[in-house]
N, C-alpha and C. Protein backbone atom coordinates (compact mmCIF):
# COMPACT_ATOMS: atom_id res chain seq x y z
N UNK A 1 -69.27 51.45 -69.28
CA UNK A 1 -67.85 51.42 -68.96
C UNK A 1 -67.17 52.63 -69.58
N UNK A 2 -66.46 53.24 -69.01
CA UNK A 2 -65.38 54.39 -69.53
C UNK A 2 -64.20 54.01 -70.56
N UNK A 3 -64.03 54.92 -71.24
CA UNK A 3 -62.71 54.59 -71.97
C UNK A 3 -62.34 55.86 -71.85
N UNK A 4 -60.80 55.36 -72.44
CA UNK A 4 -60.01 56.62 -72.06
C UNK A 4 -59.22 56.88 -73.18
N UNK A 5 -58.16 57.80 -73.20
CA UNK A 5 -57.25 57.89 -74.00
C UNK A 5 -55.82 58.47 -72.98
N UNK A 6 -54.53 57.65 -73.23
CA UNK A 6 -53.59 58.37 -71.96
C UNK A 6 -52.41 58.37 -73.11
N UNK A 7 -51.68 59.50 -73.10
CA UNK A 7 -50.76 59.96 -74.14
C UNK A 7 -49.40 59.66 -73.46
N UNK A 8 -48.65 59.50 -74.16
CA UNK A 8 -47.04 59.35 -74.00
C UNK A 8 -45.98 59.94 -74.97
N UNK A 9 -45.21 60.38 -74.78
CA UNK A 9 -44.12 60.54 -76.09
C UNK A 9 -43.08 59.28 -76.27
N UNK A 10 -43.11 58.77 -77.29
CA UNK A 10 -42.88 57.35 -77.46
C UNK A 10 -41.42 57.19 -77.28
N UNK A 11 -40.43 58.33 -77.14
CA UNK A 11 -39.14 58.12 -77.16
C UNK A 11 -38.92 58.12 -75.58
N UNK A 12 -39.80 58.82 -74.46
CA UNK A 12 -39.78 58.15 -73.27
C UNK A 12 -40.44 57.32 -72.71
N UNK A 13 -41.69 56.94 -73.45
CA UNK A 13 -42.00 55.77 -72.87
C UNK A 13 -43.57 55.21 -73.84
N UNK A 14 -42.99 54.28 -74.74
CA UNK A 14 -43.83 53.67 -75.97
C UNK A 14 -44.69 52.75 -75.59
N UNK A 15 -45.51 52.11 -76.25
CA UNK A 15 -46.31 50.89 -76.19
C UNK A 15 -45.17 49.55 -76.08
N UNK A 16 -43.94 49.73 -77.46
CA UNK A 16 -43.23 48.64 -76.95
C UNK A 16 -42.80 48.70 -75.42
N UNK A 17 -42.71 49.41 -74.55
CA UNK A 17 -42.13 49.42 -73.42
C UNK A 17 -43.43 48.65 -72.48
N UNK A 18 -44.89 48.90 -72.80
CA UNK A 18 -45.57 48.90 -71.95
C UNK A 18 -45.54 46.95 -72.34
N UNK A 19 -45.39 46.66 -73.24
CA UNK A 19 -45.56 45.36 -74.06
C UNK A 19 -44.64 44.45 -73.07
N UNK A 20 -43.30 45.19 -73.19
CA UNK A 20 -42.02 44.39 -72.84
C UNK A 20 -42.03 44.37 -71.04
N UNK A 21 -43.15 45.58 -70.32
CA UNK A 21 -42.82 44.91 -68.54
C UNK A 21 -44.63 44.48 -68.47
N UNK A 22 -45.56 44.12 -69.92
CA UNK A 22 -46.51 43.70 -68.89
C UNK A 22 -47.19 44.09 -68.37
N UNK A 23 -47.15 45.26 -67.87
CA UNK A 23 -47.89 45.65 -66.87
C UNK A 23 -47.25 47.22 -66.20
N UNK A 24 -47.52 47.92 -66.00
CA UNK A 24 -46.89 49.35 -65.83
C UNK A 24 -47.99 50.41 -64.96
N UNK A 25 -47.73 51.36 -64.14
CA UNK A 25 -47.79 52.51 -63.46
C UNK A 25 -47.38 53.55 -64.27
N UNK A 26 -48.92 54.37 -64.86
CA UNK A 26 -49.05 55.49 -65.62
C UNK A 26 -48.71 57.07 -64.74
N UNK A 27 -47.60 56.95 -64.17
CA UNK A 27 -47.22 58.15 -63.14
C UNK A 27 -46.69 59.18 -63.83
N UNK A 28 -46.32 60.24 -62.83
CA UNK A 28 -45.82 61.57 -64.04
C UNK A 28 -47.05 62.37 -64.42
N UNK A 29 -48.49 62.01 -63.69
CA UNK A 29 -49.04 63.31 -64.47
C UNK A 29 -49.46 64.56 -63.15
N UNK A 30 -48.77 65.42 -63.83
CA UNK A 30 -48.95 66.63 -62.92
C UNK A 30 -50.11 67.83 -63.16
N UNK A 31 -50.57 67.44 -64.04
CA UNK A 31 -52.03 68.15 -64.34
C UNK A 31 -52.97 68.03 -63.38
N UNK A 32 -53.63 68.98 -63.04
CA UNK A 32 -55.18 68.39 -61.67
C UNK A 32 -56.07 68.21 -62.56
N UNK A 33 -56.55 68.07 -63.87
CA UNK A 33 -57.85 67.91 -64.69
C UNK A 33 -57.86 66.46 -65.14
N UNK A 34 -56.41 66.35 -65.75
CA UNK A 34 -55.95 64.59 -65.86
C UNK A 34 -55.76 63.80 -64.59
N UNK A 35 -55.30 64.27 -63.53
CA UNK A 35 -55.42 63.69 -62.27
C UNK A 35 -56.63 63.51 -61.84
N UNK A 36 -57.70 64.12 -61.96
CA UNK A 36 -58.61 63.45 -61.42
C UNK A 36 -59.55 62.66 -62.29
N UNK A 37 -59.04 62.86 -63.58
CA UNK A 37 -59.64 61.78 -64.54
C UNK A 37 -58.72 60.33 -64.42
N UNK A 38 -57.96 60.83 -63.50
CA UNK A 38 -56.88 59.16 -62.96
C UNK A 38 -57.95 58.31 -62.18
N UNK A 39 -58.52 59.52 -61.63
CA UNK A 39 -58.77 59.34 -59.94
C UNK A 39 -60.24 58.69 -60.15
N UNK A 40 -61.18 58.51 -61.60
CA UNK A 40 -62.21 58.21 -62.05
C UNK A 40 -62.11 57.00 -62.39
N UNK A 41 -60.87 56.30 -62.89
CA UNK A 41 -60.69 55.57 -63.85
C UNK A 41 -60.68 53.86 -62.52
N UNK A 42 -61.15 53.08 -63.52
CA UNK A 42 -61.69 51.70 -62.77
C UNK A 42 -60.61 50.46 -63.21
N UNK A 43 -60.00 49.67 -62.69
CA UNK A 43 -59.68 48.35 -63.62
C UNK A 43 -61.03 48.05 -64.12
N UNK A 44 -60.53 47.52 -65.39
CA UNK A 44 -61.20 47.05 -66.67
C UNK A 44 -61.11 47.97 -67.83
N UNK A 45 -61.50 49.51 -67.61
CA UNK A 45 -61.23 50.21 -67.97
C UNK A 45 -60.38 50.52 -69.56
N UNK A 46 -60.61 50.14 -70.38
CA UNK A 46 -60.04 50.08 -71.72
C UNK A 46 -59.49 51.31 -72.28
N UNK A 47 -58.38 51.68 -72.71
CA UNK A 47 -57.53 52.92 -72.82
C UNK A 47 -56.90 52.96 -74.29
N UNK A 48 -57.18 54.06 -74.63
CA UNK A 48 -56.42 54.29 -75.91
C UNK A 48 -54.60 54.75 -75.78
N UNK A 49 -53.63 54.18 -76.36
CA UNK A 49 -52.31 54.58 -76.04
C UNK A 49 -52.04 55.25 -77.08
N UNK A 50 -51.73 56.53 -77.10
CA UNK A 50 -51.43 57.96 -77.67
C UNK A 50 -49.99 58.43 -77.84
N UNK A 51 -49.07 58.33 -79.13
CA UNK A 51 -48.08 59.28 -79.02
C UNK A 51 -48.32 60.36 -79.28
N UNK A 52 -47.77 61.20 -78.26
CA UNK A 52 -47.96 62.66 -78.61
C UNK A 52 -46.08 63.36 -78.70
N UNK A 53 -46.36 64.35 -78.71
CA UNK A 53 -44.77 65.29 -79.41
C UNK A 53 -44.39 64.42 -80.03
N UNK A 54 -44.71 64.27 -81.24
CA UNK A 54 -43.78 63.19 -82.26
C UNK A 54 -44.44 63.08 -83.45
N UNK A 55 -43.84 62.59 -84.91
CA UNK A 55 -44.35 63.27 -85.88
C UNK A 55 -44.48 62.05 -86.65
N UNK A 56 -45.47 61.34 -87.20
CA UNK A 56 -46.80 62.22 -86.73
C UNK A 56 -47.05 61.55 -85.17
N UNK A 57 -48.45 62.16 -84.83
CA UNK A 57 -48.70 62.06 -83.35
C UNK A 57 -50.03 60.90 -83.90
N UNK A 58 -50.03 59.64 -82.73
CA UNK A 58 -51.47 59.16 -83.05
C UNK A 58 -51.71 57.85 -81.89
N UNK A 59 -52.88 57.03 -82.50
CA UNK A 59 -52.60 55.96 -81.48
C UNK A 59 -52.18 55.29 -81.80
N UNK A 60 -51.30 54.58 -80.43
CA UNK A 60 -50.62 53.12 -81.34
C UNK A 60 -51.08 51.91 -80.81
N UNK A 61 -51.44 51.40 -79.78
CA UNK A 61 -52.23 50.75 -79.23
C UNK A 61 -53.54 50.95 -78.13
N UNK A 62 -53.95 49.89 -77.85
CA UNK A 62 -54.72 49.15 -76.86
C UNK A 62 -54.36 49.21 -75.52
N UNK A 63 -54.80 49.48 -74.16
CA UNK A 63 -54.32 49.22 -73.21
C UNK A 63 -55.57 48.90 -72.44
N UNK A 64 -55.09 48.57 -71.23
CA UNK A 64 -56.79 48.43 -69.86
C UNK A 64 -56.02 48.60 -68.74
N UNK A 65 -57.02 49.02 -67.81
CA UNK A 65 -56.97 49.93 -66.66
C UNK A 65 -56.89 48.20 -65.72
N UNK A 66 -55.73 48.13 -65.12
CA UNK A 66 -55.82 46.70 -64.10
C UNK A 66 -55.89 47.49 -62.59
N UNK A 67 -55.22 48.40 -62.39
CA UNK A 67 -55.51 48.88 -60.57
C UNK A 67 -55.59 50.18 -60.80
N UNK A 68 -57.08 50.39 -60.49
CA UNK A 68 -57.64 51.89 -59.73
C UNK A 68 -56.76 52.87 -59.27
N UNK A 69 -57.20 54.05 -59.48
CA UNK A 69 -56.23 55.39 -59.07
C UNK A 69 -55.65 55.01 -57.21
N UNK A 70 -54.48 55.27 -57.00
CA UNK A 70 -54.18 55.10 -55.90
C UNK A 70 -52.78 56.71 -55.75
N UNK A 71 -52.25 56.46 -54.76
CA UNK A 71 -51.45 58.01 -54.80
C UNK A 71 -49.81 57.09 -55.49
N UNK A 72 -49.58 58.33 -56.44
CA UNK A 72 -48.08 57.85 -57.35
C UNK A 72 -47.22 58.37 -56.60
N UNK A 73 -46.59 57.17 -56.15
CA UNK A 73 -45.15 57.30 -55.43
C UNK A 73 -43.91 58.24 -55.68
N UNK A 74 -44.04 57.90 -57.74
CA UNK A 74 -43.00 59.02 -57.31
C UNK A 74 -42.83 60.68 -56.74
N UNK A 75 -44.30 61.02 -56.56
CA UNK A 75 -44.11 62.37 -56.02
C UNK A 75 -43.69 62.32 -54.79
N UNK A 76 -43.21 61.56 -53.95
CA UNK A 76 -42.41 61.47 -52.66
C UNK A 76 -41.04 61.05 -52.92
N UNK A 77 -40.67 60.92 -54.10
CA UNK A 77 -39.48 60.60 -53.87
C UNK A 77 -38.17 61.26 -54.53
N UNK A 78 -37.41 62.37 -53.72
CA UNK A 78 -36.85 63.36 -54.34
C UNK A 78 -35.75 62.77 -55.31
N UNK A 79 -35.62 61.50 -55.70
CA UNK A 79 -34.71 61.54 -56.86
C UNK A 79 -35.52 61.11 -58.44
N UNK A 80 -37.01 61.26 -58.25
CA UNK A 80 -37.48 61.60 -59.32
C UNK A 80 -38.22 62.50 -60.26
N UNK A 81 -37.83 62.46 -61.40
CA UNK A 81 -38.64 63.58 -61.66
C UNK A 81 -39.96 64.31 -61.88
N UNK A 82 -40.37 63.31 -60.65
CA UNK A 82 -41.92 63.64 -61.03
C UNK A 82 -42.09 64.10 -59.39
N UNK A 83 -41.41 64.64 -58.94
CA UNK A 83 -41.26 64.96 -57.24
C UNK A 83 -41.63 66.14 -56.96
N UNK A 84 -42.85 66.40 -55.82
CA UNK A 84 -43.31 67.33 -55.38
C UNK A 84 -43.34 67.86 -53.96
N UNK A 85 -42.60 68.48 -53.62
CA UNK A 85 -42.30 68.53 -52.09
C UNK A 85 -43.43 68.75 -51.52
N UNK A 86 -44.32 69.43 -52.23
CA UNK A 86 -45.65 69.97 -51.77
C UNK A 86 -46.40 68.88 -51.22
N UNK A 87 -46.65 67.67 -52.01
CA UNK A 87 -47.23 66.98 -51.78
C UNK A 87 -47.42 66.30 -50.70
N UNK A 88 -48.43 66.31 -49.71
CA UNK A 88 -47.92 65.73 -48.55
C UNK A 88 -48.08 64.22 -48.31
N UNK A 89 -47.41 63.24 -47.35
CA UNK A 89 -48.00 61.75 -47.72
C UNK A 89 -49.53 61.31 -46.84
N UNK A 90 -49.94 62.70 -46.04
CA UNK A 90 -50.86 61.96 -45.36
C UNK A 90 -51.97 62.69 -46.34
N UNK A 91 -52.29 63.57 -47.14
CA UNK A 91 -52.94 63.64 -48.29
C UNK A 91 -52.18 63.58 -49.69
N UNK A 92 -52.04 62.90 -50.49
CA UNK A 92 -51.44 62.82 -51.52
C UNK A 92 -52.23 64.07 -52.47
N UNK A 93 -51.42 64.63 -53.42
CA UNK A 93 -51.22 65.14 -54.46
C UNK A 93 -52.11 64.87 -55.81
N UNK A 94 -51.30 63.28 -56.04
CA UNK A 94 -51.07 63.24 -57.28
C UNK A 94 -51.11 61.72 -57.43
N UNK A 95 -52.28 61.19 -58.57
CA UNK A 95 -52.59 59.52 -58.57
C UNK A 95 -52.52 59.37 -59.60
N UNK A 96 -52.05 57.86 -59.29
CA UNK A 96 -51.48 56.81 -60.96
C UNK A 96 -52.32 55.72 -60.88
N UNK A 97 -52.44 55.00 -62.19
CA UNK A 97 -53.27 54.10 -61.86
C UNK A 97 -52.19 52.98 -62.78
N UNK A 98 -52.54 51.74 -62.43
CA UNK A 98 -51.65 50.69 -63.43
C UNK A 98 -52.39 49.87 -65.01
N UNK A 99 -51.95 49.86 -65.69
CA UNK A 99 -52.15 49.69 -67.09
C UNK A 99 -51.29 48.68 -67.55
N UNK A 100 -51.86 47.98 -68.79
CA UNK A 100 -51.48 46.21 -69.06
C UNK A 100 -51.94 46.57 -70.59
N UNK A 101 -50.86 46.05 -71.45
CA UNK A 101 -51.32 46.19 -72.99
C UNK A 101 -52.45 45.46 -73.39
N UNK A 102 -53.02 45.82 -74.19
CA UNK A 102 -54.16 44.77 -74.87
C UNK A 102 -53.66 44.55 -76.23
N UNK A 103 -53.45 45.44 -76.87
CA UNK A 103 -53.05 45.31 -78.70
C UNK A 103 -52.62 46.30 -79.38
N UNK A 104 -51.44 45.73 -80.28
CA UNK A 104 -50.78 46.56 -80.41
C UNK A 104 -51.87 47.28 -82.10
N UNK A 105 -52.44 48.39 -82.16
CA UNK A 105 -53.18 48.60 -83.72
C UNK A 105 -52.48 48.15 -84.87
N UNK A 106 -52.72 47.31 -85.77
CA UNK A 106 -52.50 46.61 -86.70
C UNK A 106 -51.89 47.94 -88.02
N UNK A 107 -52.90 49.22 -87.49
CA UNK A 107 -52.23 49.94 -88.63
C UNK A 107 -51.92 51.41 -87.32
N UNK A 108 -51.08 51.87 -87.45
CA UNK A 108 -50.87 53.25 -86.77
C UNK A 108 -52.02 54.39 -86.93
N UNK A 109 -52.67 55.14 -85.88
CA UNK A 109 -53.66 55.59 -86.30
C UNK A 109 -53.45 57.34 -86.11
N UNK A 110 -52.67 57.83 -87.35
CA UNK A 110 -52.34 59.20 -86.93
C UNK A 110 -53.25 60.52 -86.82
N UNK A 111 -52.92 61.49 -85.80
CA UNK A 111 -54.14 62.28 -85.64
C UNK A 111 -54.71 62.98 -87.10
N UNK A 112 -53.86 63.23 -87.69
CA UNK A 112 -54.75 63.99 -88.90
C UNK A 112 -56.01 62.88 -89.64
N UNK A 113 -55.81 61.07 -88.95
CA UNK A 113 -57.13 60.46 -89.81
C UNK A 113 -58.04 60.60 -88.59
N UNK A 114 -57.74 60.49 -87.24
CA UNK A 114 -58.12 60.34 -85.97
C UNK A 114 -59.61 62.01 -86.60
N UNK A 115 -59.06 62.86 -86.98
CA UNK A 115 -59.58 64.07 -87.07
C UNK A 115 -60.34 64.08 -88.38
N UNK A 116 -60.48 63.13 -89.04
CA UNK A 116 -61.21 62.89 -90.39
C UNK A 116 -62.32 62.28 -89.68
N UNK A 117 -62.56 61.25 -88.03
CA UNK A 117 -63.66 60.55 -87.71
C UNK A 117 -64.68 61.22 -87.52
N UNK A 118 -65.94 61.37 -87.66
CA UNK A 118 -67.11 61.83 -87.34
C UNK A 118 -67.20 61.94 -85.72
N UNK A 119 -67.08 60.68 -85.21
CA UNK A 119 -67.00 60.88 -84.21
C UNK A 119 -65.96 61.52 -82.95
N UNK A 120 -64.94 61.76 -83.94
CA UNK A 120 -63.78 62.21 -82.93
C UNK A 120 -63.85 64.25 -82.54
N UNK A 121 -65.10 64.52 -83.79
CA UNK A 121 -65.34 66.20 -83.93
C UNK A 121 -65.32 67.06 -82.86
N UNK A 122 -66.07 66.39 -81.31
CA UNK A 122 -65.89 66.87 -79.61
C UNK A 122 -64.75 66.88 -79.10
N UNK A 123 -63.73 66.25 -79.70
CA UNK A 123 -62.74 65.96 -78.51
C UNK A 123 -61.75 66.84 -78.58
N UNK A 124 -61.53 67.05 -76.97
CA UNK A 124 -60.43 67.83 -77.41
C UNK A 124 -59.14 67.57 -77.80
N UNK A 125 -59.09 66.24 -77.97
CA UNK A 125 -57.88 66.01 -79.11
C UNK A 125 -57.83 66.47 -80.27
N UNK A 126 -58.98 66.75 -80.64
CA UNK A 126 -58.83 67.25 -82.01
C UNK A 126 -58.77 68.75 -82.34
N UNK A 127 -58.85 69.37 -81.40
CA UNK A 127 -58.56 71.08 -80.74
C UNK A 127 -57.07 71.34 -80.58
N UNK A 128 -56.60 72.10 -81.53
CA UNK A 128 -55.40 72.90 -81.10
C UNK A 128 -55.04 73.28 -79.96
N UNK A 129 -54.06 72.79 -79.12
CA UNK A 129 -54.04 73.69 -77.78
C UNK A 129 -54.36 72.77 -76.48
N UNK A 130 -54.59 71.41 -77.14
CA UNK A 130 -54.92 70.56 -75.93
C UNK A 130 -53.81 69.77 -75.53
N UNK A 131 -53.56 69.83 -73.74
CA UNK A 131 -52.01 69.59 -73.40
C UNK A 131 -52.65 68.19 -72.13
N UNK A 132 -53.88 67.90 -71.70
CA UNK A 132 -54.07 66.78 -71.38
C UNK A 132 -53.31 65.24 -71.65
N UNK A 133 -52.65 64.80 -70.84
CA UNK A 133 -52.19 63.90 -71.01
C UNK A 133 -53.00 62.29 -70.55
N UNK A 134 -54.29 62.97 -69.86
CA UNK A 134 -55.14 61.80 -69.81
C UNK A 134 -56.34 62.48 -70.12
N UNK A 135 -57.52 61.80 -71.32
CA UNK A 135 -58.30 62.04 -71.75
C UNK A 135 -59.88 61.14 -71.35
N UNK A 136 -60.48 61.43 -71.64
CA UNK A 136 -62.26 60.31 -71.79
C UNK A 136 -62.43 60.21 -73.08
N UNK A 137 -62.85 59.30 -73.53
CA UNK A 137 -63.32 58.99 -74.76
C UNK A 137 -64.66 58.19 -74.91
N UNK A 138 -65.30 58.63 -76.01
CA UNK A 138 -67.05 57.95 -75.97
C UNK A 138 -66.44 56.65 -76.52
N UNK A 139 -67.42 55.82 -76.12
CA UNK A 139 -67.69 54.59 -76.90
C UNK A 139 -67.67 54.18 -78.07
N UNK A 140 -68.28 55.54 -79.02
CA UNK A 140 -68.19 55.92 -80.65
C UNK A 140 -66.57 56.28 -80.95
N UNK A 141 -66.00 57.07 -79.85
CA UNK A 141 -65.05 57.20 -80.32
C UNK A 141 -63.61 55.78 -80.17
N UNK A 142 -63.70 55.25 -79.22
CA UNK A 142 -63.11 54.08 -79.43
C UNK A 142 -63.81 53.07 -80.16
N UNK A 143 -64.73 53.02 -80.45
CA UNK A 143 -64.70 52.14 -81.69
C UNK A 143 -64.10 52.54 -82.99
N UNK A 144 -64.52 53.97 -83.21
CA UNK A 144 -64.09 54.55 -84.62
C UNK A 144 -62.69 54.21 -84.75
N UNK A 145 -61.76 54.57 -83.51
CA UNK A 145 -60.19 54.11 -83.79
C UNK A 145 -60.01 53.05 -83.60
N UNK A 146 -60.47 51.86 -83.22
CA UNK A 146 -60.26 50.21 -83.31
C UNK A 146 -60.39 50.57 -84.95
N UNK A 147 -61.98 50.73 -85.38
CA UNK A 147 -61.80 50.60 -86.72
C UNK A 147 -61.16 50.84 -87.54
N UNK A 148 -60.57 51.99 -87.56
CA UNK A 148 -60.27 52.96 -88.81
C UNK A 148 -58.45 52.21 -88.34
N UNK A 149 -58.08 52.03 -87.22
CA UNK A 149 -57.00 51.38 -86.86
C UNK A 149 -56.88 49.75 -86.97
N UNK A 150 -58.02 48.97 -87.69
CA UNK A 150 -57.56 47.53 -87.81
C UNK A 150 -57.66 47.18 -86.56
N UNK A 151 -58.51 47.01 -85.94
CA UNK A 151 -58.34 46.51 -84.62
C UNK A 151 -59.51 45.95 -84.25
N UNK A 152 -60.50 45.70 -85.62
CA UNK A 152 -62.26 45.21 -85.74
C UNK A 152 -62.05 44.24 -84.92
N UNK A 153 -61.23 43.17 -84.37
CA UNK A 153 -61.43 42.30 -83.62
C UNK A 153 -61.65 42.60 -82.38
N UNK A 154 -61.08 43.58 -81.64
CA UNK A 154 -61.31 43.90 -80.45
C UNK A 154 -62.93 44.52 -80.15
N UNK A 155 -63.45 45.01 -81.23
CA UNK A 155 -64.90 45.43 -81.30
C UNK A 155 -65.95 44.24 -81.12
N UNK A 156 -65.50 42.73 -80.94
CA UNK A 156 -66.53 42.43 -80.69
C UNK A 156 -66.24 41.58 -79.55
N UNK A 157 -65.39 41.88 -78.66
CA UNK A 157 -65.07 41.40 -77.57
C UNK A 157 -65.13 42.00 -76.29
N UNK A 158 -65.17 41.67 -74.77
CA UNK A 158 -65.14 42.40 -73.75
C UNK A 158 -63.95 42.89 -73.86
N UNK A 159 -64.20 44.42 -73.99
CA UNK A 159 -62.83 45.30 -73.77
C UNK A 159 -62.50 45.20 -72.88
């Protein structure tokens, strides 16, 4: 099974937000490298939730992948800001997939410990210069942040 990691800046849109509707459409990404790591991604799918621009930056929860990449609406729709005229509707652009909290990490897991993990040494999260807003993550590496984040319970359960 894949895991992931999908980043947010928490003052537009946090884990409490994802908590409080339930259930949410990860739209807005205009990258083609993260888009088609949308376009990979499966329900079941277990996701790391990432603040990024914000100080410090780290994970703050748990999430899972409930509906498969499909094409994100708002790039058709010119009063948002994620709108691409380019995009056409009989080939889409640009895919979102929908996401459902799992847990919120018991302790905040900021990148400078994220970058102390053994296992986190490949990623390019831990590389200066990385602007991905949807990531892959090994198996080693989501466990290491359940762990090192208080979240040992989720380690022995179906993610």
């Amino acid at each position: 099974m894949p895991y992931w990691l999908l980043k947010s800046e928490p003052d537009c849109y946090s884990y409490a937000d994802l908590e409080r509707l339930g259930r949410d459409h990860w739209n807005g990404v205009r990258n083609y490298q993260a888009r088609n790591y949308l376009r990979q991604m499966k329900a079941g799918d277990p996701c790391l939730f990432y603040y990024s621009s914000t100080k410090p930056a780290g994970i703050a929860g748990v999430a899972r992948v409930v509906r498969s990449g499909y094409p994100d609406p708002s790039q058709f729709d010119p009063s948002s800001d994620f709108y691409d005229p380019k995009s056409p509707q009989s080939e889409p652009r640009w895919t979102t997939v929908d996401v459902e909290p799992v847990q919120l990490l018991p302790k905040f897991l900021p990148l400078e410990t994220i970058r102390e993990l053994p296992a986190w040494d490949a990623s390019p999260l831990t590389r200066k210069g990385n602007r991905l807003s949807v990531l892959p993550v090994t198996p080693e590496q989501f466990e290491a942040a359940l762990a090192a984040g208080g979240a040992e319970d989720l380690l022995t359960t179906d993610h």
